[in-house]
N, C-alpha and C. Protein backbone atom coordinates (compact mmCIF):
# COMPACT_ATOMS: atom_id res chain seq x y z
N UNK A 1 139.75 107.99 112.09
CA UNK A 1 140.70 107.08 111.47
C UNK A 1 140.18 105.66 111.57
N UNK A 2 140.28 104.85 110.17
CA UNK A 2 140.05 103.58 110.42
C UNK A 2 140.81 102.57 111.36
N UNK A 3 140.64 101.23 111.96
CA UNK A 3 141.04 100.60 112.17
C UNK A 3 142.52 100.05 111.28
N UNK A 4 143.28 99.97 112.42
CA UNK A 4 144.74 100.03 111.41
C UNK A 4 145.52 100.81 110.58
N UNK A 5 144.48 102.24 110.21
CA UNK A 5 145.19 102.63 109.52
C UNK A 5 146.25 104.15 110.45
N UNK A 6 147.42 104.62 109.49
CA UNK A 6 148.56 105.46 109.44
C UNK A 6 148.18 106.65 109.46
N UNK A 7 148.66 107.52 110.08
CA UNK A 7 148.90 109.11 109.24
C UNK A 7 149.39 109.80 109.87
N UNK A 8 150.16 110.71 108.52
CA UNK A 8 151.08 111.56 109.08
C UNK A 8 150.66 113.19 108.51
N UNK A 9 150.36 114.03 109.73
CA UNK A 9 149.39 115.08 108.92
C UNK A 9 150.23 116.45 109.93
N UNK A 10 150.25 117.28 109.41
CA UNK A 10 151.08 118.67 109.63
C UNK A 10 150.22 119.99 108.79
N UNK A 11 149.99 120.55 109.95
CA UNK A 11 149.19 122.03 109.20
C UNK A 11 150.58 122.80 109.85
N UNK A 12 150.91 123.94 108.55
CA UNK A 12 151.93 124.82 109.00
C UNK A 12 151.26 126.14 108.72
N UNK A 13 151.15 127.41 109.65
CA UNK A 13 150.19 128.19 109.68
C UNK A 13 151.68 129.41 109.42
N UNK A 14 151.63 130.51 108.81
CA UNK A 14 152.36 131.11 108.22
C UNK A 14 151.81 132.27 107.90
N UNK A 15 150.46 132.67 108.50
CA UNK A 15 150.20 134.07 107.78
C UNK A 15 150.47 135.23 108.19
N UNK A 16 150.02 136.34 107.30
CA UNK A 16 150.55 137.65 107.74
C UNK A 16 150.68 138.07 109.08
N UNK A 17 150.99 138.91 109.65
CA UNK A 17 150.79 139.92 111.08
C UNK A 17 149.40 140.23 111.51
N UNK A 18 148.74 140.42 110.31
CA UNK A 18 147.64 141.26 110.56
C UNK A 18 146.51 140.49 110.54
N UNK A 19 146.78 138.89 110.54
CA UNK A 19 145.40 138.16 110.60
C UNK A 19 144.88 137.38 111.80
N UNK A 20 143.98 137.24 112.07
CA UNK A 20 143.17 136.68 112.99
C UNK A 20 142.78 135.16 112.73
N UNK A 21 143.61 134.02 113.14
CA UNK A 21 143.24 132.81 112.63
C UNK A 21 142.83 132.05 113.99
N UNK A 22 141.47 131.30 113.62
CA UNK A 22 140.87 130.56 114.16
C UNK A 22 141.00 129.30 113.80
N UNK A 23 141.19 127.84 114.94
CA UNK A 23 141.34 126.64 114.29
C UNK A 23 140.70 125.86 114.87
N UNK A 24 140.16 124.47 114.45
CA UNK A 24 139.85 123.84 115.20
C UNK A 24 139.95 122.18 114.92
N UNK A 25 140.91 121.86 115.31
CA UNK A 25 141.51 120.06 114.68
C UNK A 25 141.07 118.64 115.54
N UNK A 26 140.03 117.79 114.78
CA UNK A 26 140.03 116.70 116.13
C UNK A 26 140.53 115.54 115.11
N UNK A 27 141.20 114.54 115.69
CA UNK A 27 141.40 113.78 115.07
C UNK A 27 140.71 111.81 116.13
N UNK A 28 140.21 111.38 115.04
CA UNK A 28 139.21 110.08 116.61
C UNK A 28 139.56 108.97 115.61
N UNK A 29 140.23 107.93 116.46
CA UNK A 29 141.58 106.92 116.30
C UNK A 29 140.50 105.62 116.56
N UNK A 30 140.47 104.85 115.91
CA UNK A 30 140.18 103.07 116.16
C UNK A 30 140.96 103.22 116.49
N UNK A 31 140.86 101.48 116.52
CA UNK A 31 141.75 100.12 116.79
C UNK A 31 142.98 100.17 116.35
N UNK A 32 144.31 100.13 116.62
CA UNK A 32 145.40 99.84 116.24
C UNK A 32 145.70 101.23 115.33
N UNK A 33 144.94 102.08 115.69
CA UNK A 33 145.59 103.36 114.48
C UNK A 33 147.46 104.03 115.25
N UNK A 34 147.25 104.28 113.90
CA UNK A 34 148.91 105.21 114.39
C UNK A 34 148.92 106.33 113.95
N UNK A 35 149.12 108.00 114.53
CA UNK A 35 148.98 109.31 114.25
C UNK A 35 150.00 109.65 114.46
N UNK A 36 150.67 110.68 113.83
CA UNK A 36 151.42 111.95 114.24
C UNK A 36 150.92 112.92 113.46
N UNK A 37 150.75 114.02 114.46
CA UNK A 37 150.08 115.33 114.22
C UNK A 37 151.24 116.19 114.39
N UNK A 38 151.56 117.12 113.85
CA UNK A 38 152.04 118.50 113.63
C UNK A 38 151.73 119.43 113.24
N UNK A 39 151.49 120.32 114.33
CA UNK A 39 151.02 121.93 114.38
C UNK A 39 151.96 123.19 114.68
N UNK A 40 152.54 123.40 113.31
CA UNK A 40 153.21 124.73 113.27
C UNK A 40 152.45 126.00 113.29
N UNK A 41 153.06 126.92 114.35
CA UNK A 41 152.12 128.49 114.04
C UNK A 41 152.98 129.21 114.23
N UNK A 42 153.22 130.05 113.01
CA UNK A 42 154.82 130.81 112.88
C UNK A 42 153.78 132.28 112.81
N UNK A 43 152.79 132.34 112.16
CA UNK A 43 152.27 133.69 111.64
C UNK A 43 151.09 134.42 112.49
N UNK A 44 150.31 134.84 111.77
CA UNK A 44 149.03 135.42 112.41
C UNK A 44 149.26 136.62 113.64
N UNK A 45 148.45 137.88 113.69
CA UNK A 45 148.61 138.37 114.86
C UNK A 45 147.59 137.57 116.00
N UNK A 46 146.93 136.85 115.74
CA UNK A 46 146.47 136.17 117.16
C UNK A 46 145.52 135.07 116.30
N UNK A 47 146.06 133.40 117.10
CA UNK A 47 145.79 132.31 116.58
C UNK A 47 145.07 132.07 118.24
N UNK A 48 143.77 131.20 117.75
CA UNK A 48 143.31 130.61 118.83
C UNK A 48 143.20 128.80 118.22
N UNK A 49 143.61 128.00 118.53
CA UNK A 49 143.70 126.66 118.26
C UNK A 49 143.25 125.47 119.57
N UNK A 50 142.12 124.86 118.80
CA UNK A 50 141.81 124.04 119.79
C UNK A 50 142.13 122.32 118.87
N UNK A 51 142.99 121.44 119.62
CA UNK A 51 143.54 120.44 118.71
C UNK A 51 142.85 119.47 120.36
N UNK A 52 142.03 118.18 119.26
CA UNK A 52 141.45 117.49 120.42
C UNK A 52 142.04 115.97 119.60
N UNK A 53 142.42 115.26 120.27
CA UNK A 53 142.61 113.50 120.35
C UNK A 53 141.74 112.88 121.19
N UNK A 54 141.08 111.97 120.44
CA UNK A 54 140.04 110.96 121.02
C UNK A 54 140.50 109.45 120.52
N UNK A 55 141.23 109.14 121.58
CA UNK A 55 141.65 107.45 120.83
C UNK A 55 140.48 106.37 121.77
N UNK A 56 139.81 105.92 120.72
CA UNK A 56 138.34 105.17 121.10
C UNK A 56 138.29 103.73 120.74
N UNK A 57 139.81 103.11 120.12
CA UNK A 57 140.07 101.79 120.02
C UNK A 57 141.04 101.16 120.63
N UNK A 58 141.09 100.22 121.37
CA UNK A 58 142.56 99.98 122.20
C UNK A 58 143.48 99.32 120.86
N UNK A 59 144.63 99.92 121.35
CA UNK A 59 145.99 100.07 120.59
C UNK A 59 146.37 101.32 119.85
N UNK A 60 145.96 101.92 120.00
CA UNK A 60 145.93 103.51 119.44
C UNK A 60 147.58 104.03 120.18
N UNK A 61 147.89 104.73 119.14
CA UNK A 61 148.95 105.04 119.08
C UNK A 61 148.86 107.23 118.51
N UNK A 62 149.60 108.01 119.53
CA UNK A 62 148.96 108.91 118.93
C UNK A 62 150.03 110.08 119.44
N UNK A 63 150.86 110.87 118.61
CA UNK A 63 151.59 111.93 118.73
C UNK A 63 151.18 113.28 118.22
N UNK A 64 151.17 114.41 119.33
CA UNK A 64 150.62 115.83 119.03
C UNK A 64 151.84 116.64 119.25
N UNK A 65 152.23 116.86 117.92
CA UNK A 65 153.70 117.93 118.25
C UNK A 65 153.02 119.36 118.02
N UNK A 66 153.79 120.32 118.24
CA UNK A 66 153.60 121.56 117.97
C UNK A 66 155.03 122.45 118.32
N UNK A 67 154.83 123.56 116.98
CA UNK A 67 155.59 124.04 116.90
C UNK A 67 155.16 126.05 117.07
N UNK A 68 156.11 126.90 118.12
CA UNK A 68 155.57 128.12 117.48
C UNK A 68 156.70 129.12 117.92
N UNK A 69 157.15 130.33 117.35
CA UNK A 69 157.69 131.94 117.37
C UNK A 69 156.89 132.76 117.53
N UNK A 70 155.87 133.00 118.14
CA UNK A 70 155.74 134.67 118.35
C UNK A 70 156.72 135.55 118.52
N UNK A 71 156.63 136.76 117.25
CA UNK A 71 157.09 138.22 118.17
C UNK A 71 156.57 139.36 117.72
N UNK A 72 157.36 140.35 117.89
CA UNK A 72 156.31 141.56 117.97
C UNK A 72 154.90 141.36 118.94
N UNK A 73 154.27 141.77 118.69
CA UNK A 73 153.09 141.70 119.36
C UNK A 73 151.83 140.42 118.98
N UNK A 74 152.50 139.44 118.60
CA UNK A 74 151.78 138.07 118.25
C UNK A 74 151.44 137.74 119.54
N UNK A 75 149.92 136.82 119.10
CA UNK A 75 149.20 135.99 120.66
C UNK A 75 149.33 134.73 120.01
N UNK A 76 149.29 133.57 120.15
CA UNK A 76 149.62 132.10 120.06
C UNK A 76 148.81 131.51 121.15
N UNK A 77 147.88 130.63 120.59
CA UNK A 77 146.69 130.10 122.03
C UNK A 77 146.60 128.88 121.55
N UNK A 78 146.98 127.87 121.90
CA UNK A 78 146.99 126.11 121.91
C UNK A 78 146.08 125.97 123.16
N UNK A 79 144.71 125.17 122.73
CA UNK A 79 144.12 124.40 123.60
C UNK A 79 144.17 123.01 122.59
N UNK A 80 144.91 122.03 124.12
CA UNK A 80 144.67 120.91 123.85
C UNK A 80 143.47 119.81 124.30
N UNK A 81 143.40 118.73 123.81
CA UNK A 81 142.54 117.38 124.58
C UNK A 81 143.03 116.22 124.19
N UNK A 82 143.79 115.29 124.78
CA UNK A 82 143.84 113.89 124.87
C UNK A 82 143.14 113.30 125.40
N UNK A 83 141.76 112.46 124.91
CA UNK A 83 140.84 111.92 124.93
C UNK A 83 141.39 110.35 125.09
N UNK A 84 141.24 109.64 126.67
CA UNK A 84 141.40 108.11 126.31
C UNK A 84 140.40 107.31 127.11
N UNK A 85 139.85 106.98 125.70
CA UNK A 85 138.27 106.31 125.74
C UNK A 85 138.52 104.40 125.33
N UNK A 86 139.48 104.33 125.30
CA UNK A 86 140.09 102.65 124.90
C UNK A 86 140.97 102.11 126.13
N UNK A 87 140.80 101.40 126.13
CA UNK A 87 142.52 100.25 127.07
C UNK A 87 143.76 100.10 126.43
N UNK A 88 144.78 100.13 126.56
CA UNK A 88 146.40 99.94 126.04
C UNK A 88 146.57 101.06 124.66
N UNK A 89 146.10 102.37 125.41
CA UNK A 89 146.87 103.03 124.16
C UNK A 89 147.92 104.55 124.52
N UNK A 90 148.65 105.20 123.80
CA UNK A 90 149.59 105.80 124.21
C UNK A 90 149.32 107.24 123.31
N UNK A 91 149.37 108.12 123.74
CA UNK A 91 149.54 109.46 123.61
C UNK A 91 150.94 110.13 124.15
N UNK A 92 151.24 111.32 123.08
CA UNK A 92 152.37 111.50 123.89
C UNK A 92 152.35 112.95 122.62
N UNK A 93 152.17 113.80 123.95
CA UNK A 93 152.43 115.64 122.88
C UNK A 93 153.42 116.25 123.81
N UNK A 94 153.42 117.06 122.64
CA UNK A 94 155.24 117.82 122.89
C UNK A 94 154.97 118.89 122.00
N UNK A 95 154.77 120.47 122.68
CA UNK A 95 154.42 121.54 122.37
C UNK A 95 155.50 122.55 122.82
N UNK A 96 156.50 123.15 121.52
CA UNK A 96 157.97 123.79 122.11
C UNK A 96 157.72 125.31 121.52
N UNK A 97 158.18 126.12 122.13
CA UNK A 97 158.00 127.18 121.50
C UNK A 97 158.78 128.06 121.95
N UNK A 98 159.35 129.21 121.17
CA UNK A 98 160.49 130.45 121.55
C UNK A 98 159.40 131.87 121.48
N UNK A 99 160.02 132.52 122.25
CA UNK A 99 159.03 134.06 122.36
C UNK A 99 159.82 134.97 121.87
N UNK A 100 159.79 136.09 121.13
CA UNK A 100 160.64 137.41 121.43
C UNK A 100 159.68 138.76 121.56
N UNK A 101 160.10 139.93 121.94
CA UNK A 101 159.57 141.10 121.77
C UNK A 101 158.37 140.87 123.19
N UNK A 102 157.07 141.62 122.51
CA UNK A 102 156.21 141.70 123.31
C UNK A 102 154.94 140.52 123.06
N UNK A 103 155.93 139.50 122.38
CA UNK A 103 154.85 138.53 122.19
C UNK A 103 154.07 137.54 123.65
N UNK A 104 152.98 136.92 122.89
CA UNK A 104 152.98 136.25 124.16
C UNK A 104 151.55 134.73 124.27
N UNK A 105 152.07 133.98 124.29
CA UNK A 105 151.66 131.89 124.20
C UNK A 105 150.70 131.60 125.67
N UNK A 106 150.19 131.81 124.98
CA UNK A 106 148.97 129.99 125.97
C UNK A 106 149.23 129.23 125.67
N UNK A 107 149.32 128.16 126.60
CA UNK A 107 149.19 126.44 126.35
C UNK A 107 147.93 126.69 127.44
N UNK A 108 147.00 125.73 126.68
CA UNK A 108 146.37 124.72 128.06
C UNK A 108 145.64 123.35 127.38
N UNK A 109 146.57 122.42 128.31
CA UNK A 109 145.97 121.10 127.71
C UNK A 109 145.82 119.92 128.95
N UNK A 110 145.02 119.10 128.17
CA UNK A 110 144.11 118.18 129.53
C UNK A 110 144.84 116.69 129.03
N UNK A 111 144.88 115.86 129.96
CA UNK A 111 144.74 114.36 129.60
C UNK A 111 143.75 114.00 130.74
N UNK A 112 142.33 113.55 130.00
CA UNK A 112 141.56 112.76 130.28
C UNK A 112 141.09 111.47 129.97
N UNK A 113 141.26 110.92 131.18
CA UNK A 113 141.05 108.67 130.78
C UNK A 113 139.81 108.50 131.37
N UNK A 114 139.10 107.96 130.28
CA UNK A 114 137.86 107.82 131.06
C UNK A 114 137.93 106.54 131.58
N UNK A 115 136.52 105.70 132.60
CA UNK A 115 136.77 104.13 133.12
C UNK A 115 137.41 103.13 132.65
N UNK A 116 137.05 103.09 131.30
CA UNK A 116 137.01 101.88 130.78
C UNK A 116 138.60 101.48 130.01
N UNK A 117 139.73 102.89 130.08
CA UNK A 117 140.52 103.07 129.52
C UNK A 117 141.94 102.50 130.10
N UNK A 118 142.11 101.35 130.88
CA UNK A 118 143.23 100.56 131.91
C UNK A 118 144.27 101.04 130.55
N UNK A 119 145.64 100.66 131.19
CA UNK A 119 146.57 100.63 130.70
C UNK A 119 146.70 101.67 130.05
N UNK A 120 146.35 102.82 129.97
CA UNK A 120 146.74 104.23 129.55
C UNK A 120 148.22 104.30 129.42
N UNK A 121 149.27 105.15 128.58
CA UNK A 121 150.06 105.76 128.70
C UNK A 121 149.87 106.78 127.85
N UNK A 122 149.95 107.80 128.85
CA UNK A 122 150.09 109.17 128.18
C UNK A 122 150.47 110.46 128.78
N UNK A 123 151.66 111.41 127.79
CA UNK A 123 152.16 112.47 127.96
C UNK A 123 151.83 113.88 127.11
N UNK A 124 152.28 114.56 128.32
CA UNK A 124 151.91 115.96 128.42
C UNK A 124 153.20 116.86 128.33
N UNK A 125 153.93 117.63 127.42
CA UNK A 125 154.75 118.48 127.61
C UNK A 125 154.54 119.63 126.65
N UNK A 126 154.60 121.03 127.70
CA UNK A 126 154.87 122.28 126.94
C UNK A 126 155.85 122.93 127.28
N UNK A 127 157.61 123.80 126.56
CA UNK A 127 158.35 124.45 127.15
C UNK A 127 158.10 125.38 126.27
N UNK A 128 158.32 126.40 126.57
CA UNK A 128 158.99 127.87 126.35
C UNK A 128 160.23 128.14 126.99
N UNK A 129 160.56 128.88 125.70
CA UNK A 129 162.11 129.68 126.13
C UNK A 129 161.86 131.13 125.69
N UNK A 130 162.06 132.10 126.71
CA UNK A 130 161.78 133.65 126.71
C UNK A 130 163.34 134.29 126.00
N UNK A 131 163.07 135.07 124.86
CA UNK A 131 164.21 135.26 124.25
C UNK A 131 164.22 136.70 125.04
N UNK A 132 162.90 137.28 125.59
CA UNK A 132 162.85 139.04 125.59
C UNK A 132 162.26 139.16 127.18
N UNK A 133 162.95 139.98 128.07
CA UNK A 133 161.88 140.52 129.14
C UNK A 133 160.51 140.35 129.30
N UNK A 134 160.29 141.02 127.76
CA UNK A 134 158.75 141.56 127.97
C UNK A 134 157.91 140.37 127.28
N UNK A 135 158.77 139.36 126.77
CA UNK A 135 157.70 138.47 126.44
C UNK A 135 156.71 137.52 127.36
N UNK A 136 156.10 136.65 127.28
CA UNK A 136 155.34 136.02 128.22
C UNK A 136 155.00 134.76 127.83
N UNK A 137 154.55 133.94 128.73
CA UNK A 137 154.36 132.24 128.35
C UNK A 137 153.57 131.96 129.62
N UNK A 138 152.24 131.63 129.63
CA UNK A 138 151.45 131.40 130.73
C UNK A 138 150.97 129.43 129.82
N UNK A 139 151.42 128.67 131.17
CA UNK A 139 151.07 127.27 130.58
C UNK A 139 150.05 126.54 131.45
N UNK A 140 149.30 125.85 131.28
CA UNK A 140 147.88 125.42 132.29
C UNK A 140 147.94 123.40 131.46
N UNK A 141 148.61 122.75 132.13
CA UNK A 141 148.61 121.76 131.69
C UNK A 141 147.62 121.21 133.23
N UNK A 142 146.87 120.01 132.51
CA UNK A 142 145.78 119.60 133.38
C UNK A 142 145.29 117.77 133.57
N UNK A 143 145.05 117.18 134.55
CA UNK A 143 144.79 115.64 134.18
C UNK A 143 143.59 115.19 134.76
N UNK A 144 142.74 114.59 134.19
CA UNK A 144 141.76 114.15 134.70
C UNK A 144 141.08 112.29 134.43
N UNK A 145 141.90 111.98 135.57
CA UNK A 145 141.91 110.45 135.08
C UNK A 145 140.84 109.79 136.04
N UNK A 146 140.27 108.84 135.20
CA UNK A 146 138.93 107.88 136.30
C UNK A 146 139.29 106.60 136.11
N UNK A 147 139.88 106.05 135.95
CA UNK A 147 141.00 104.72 135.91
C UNK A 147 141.99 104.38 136.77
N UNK A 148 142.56 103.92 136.75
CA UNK A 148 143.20 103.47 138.29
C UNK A 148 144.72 102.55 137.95
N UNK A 149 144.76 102.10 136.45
CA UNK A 149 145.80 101.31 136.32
C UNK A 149 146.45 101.80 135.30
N UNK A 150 147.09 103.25 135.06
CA UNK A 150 147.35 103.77 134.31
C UNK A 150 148.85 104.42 134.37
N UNK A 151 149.06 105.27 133.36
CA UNK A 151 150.49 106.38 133.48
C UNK A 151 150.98 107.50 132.82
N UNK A 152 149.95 108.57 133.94
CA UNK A 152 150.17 109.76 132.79
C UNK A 152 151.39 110.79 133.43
N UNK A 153 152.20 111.72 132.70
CA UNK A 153 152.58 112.70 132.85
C UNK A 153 152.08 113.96 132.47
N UNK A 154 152.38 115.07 133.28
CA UNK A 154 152.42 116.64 132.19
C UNK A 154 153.74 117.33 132.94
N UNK A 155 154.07 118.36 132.01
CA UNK A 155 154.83 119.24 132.81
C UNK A 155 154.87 120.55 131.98
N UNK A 156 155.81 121.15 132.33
CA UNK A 156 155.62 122.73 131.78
C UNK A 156 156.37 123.62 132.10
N UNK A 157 157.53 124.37 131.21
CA UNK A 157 158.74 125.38 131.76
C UNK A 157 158.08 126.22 130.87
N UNK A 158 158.83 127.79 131.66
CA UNK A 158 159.38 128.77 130.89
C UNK A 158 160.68 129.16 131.64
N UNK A 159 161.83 129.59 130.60
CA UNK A 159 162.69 129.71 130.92
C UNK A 159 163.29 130.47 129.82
N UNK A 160 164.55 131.31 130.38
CA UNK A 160 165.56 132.18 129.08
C UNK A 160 166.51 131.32 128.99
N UNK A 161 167.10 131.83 127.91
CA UNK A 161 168.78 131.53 127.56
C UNK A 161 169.75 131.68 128.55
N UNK A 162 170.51 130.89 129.05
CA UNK A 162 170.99 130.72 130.39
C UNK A 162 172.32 130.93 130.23
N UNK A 163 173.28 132.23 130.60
CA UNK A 163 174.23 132.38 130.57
C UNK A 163 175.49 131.26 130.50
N UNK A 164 175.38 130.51 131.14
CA UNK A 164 176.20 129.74 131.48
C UNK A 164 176.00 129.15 130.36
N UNK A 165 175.35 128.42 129.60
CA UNK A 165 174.94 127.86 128.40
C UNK A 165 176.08 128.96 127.00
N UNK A 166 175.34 129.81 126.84
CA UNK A 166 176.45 130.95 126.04
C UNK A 166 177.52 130.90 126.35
N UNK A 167 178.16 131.00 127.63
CA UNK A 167 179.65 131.33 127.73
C UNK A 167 180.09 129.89 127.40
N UNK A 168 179.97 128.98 127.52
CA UNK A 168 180.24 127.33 127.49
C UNK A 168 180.67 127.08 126.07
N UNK A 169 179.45 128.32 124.91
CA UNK A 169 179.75 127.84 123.58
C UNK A 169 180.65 129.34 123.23
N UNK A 170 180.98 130.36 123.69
CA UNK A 170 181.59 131.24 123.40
C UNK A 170 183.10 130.39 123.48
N UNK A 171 183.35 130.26 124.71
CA UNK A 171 184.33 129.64 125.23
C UNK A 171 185.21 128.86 123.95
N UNK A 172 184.08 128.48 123.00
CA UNK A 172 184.72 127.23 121.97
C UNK A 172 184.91 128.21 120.79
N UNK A 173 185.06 129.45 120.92
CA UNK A 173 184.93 129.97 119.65
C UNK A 173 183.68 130.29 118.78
N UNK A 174 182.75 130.83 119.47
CA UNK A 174 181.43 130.65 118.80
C UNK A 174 181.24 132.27 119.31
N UNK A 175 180.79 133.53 118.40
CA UNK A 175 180.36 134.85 118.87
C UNK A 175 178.42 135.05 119.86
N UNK A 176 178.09 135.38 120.29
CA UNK A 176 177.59 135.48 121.34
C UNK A 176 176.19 135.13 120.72
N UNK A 177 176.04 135.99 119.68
CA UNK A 177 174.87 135.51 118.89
C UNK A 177 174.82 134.23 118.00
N UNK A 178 175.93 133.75 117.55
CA UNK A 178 175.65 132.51 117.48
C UNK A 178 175.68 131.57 118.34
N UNK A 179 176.13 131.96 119.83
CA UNK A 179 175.76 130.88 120.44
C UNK A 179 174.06 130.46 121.04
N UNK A 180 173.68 131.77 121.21
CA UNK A 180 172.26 132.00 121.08
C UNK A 180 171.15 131.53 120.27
N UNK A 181 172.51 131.67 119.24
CA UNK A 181 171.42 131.02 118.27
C UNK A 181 170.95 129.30 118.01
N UNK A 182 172.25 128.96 118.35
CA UNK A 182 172.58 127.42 118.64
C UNK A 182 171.71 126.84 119.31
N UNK A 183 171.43 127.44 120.76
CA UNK A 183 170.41 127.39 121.97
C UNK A 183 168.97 127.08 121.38
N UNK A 184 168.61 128.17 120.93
CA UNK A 184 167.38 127.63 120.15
C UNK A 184 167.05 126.79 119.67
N UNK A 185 167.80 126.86 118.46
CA UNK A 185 167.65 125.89 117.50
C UNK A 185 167.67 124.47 117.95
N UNK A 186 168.57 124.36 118.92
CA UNK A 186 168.68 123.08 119.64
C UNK A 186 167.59 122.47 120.92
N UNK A 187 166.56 123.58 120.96
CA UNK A 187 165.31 123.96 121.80
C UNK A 187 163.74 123.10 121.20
N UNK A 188 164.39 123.03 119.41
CA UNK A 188 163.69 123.18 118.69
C UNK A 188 163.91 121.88 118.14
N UNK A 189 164.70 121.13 118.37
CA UNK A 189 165.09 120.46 117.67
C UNK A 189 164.58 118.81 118.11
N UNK A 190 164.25 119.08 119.60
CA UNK A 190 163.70 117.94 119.83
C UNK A 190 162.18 117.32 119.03
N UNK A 191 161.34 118.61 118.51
CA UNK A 191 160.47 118.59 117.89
C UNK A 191 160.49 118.15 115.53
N UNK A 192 161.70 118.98 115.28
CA UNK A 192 161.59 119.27 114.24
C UNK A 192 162.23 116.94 113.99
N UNK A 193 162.87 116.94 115.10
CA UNK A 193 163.35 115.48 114.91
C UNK A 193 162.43 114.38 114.89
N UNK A 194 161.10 114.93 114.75
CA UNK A 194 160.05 114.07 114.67
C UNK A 194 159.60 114.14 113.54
N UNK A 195 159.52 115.42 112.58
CA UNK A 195 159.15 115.61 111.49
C UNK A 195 158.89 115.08 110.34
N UNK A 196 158.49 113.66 109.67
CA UNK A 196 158.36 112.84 108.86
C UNK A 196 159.38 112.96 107.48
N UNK A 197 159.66 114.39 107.18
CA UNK A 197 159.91 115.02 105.90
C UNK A 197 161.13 115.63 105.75
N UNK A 198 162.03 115.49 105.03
CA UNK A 198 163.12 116.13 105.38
C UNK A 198 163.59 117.17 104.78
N UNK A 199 162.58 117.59 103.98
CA UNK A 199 162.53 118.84 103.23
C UNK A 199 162.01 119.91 103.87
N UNK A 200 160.86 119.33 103.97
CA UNK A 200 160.04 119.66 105.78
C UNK A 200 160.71 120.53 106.67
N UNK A 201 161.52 119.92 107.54
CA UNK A 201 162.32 119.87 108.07
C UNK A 201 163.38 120.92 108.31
N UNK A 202 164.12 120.97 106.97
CA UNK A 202 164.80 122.27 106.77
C UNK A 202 164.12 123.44 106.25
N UNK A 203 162.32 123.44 105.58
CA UNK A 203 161.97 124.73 105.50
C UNK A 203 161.64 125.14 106.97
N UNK A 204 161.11 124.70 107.90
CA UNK A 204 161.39 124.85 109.53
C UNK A 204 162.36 125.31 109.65
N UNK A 205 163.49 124.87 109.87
CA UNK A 205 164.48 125.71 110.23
C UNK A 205 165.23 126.87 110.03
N UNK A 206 164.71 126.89 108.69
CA UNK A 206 165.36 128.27 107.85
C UNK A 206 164.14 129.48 108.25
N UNK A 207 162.85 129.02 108.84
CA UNK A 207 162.37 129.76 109.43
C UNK A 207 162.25 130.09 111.00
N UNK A 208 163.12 129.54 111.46
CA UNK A 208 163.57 129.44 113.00
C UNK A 208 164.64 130.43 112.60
N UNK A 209 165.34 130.32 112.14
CA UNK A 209 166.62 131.34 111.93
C UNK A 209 166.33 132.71 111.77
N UNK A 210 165.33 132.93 110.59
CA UNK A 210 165.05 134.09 110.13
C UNK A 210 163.92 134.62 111.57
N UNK A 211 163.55 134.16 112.12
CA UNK A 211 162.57 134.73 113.48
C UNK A 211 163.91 135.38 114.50
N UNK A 212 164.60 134.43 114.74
CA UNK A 212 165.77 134.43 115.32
C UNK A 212 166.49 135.90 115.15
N UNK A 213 166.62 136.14 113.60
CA UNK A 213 167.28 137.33 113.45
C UNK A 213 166.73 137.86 113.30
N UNK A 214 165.57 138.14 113.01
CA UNK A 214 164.18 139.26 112.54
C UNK A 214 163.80 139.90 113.70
């Protein structure tokens, strides 16, 4: 990316069951750039994705969302890299995802600052929410900072639908599966609220639903 310049870029991955998709996304930021990245992976029987950020100009500005559903027997593999090779710039990814069946998600992502990079801010988040027993969510978030005047986070859940959550919206008149469904969607929502597009936006969701009931 040039100096100063914008972008707003979203790959939405959607294919059959039966395919094998390989990816590999870097995006390397001047001076004063501004990014948001969005990475949907709704399809494929096994995605391996390696998404790398290298912000190499101070003032860099740089968002890595991601979005994913596995089920049935889907694999979902996010490797990340936040690269901070500048002074005063900010990263900040947010990787959400729901499981069902016998599916089952990798995360593993790094924030690395190299010397010269003071004033860092940058974040790290991956959750999962387990809709099924048998699904799975193994997360490996990682930091490797050589700077000293900086501020990074990571963190990382898996977790189910929490009873108490359901009965709270049953309680109001809501049947069990829609309160379930609510849960999600509202799981999901911290992400889709970043979404540039608002057309966007709701074809996301209408495919959150249909996973949901599928």
């Amino acid at each position: 990316m040039a100096d100063n310049s914008v972008v707003r870029y979203m790959n939405l991955q959607d294919f059959d069951h039966s395919a094998w998709n390989f990816l590999t996304g870097r995006a390397m930021m001047g001076r004063d750039t501004d990014l948001r990245w969005i990475q949907v992976s709704w399809g494929s029987r096994t995605t391996k994705a390696f998404l790398d950020l290298e912000l190499n100009g101070p003032g860099g500005h740089a968002e890595l969302l991601g979005l994913y559903f596995p089920t049935g027997r889907q694999h979902i593999d996010h490797q990340t890299l936040q690269i901070h090779n500048a002074p005063n710039c900010f990263s900040d990814l947010l990787f959400n995802g729901a499981l069902k069946d016998r599916a089952h998600n990798v995360y593993m992502g790094i924030i690395k600052v190299l010397p010269n990079a003071q004033k860092t801010d940058a974040f790290q988040r991956n959750g999962n929410l387990i809709l099924d027993g048998t699904a799975r969510a193994d997360s490996i978030p990682g930091l490797e900072i050589e700077a000293d005047d900086v501020r990074c986070t990571h963190a990382a859940t898996a977790a189910q639908v929490e009873d108490e959550y359901v009965f709270y919206l049953m309680a109001r008149g809501l049947t069990r599966p829609q309160a379930e469904r609510m849960i999600v969607q509202g799981f999901f929502q911290k992400v889709l609220d970043r979404v540039p597009v608002e057309s966007v936006q709701h074809k996301l969701e209408r495919v959150i639903e249909r996973k949901i009931g599928g």
